[in-house]
Structure formats: C-alpha cells, structure tokens
Protein backbone atom coordinates (compact mmCIF):
# COMPACT_ATOMS: atom_id res chain seq x y z
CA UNK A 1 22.37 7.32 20.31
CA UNK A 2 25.03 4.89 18.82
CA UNK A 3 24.36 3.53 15.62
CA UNK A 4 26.63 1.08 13.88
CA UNK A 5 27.26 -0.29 10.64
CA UNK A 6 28.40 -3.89 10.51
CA UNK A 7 30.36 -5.02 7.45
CA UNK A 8 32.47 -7.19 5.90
CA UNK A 9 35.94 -5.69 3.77
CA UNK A 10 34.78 -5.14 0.59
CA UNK A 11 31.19 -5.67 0.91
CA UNK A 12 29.52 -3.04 -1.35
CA UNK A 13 26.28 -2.34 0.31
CA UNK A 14 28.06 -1.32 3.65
CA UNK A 15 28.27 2.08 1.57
CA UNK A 16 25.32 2.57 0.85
CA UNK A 17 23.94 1.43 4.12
CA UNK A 18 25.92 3.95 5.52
CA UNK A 19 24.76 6.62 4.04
CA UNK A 20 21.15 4.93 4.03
CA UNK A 21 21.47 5.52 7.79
CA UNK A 22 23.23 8.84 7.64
CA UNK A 23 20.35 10.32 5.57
CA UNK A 24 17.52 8.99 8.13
CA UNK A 25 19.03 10.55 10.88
CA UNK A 26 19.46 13.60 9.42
CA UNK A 27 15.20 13.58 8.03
CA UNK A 28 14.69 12.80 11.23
CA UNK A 29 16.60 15.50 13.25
CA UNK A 30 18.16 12.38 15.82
CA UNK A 31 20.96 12.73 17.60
CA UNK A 32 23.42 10.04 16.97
CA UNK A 33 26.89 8.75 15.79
CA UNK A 34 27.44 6.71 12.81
CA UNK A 35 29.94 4.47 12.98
CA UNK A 36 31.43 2.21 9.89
CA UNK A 37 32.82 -1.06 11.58
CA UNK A 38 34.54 -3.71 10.13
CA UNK A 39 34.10 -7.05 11.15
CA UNK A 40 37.46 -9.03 10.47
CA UNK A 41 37.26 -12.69 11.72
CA UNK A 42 35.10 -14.82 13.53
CA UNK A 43 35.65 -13.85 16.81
CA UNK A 44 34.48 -10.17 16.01
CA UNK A 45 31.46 -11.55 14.36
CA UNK A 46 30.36 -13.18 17.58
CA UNK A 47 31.57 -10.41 19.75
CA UNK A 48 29.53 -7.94 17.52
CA UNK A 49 26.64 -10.34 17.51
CA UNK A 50 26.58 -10.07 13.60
CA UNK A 51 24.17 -11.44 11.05
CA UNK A 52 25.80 -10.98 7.79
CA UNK A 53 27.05 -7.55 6.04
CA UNK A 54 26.12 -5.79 6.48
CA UNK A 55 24.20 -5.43 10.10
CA UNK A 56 22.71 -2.26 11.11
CA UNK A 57 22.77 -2.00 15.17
CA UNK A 58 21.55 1.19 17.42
CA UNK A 59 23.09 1.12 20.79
CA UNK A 60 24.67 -2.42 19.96
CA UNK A 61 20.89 -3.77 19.41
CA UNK A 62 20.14 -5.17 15.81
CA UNK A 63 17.01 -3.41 14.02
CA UNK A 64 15.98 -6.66 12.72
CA UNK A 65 13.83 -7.91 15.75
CA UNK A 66 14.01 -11.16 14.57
CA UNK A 67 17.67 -11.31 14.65
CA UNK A 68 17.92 -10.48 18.59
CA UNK A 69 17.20 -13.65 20.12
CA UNK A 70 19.30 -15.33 17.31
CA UNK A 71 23.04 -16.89 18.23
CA UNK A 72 23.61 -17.63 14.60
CA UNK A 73 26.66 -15.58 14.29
CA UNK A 74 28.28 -15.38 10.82
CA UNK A 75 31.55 -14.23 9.08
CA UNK A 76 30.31 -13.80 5.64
C-alpha cells in the first residue's frame, strides 16, 4: 500500500498529518509506505489531483470520498 501526504511548503499540519498517518498504520499492523510530497505549482496540484494541504491519498485515491469525483484542483 502507498500512502501519500499532499502538502503545501510550509503548511504546518502536513506534520502532523504525517505522523497522524504514520501512527495508524503502525495500530493497525498495515503494510505501507508513507510518503511526504510537496506540491509546488499548479500543474502538480492537478497532476496530484489535490484538494488543499494537506491531502491524504492511499494508492493515489483521496480518503475523502467526496473529493474523488471532484476536478476542483487547488494550489493553496
């Protein structure tokens, strides 16, 4: 499993999203990588189909359901 982190430079709840994440997959005994990623400009934001930092995806799928039908990509 690939989970990733979606976040803006400087955004201070990337952190602690981070280690939100970390801390569930270790209660749960999954087997994943955790991946930090920043998102630098527009163009990653729609590549990265993100929402807004940060954006927690597992295998490139947002856990928000509502957000995975959504084109609404931001940079901020």
């Amino acid at each position: 499993m690939k989970i990733d982190v979606l976040h803006l430079h400087g955004c201070q709840n990337a952190p602690l999203a981070y280690e939100l994440v970390q801390q569930i997959v270790s209660e749960q005994n999954v087997d994943a990588g955790i991946t930090l990623v920043e998102v630098k400009n527009m163009d990653d934001a729609q590549n990265l189909r993100f929402f807004g930092s940060p954006t927690i995806q597992i295998n490139g799928v947002d856990i928000d359901p509502a957000a995975r039908s959504q084109t609404g990509f931001v940079f901020g």
